[in-house]
N, C-alpha and C. Protein backbone atom coordinates (compact mmCIF):
# COMPACT_ATOMS: atom_id res chain seq x y z
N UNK A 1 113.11 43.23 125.30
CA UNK A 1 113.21 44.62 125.76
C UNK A 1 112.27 45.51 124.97
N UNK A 2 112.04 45.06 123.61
CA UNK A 2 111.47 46.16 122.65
C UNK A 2 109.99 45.75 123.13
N UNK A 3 109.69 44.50 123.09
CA UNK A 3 108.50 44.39 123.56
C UNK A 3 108.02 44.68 124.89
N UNK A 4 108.61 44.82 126.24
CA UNK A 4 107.99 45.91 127.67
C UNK A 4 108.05 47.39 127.39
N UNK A 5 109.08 47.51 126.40
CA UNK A 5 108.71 49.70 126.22
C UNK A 5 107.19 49.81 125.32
N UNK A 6 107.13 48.89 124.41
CA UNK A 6 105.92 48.83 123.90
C UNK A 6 105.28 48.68 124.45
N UNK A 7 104.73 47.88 125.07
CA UNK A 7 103.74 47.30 126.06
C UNK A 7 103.52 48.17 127.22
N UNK A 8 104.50 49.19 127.80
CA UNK A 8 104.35 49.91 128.54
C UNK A 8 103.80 51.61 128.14
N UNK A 9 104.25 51.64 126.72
CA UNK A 9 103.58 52.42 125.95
C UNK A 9 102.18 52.80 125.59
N UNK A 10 101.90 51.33 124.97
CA UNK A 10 100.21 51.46 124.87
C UNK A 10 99.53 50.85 126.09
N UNK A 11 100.00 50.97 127.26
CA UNK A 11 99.40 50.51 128.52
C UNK A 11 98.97 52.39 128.85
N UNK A 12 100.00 53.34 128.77
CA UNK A 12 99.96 54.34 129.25
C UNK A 12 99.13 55.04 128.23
N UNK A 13 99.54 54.86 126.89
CA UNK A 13 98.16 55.73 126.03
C UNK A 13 96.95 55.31 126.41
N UNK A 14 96.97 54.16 126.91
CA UNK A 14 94.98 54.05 126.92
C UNK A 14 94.02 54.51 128.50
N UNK A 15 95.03 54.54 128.93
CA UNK A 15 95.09 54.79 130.70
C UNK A 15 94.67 56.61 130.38
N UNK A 16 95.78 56.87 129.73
CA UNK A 16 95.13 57.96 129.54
C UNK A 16 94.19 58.92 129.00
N UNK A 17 94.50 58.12 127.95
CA UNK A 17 93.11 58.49 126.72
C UNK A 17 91.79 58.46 126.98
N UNK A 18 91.47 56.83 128.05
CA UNK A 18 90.43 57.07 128.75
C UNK A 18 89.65 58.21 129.74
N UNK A 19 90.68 58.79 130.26
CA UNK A 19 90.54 59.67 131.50
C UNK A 19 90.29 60.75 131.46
N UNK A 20 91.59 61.42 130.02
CA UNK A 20 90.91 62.36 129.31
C UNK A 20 89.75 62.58 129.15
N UNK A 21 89.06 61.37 128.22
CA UNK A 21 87.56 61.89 127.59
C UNK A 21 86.52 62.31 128.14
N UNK A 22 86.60 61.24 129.47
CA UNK A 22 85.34 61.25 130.02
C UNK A 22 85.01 62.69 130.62
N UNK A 23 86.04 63.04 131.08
CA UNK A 23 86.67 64.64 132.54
C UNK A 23 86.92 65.75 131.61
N UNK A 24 86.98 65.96 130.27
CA UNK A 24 87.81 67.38 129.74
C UNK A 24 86.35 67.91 129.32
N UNK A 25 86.37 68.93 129.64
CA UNK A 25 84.92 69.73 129.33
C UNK A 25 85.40 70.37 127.69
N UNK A 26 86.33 70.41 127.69
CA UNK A 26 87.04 70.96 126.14
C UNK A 26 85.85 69.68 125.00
N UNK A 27 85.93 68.03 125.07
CA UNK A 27 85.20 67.39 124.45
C UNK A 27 84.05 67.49 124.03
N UNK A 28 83.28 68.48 124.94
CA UNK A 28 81.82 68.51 125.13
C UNK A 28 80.89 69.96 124.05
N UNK A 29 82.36 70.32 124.08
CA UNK A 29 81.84 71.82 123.64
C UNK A 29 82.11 71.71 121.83
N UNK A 30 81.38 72.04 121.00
CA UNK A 30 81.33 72.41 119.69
C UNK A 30 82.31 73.07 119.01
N UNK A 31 82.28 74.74 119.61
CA UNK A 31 83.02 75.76 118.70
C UNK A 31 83.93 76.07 119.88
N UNK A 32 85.34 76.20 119.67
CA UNK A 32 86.39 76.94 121.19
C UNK A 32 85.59 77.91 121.34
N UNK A 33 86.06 78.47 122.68
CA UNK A 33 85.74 79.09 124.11
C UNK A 33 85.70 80.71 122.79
N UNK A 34 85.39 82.32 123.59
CA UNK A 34 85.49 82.96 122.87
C UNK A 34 86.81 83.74 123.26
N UNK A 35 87.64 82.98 124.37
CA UNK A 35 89.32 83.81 124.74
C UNK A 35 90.38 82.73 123.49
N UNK A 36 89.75 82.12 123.00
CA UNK A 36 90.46 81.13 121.30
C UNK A 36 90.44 81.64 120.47
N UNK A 37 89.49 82.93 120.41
CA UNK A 37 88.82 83.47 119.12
C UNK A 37 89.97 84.05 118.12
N UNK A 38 89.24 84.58 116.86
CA UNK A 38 90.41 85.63 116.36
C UNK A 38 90.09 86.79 116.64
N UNK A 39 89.57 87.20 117.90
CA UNK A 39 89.35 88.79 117.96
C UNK A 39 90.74 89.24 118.81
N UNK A 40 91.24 88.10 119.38
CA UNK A 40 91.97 88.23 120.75
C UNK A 40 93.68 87.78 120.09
N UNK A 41 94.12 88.33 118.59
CA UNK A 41 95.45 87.75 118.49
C UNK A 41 96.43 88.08 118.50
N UNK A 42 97.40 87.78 119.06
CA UNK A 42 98.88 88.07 119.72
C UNK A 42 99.18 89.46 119.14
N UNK A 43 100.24 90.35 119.67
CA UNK A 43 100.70 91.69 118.47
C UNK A 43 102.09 90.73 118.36
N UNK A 44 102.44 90.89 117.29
CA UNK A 44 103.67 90.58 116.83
C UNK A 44 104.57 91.59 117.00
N UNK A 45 105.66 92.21 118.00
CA UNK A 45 106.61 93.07 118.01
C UNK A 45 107.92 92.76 117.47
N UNK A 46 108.63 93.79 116.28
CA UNK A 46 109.69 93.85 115.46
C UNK A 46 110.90 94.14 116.34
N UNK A 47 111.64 93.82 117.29
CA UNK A 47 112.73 94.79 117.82
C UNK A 47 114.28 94.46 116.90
């Protein structure tokens, strides 16, 4: 049993991991986007 949840485990991390890389434009890019930045950060409200 322990060995098909495993096995079904790293069947699904690599399935995905692959698919990710190739397709996410996030990989490609250097420095985050400039809506990541710190110019743009949350207000913290006290109520």
């Amino acid at each position: 049993l322990l060995i098909i949840i495993w096995n079904s485990m790293i069947n699904k991390n690599i399935v995905l991991f692959s698919l990710n890389m190739t397709s996410s434009i996030e990989w490609l890019q250097n420095f985050p986007p400039a809506e990541h930045s710190y110019n743009e950060l949350p207000i913290l409200m006290n109520f």
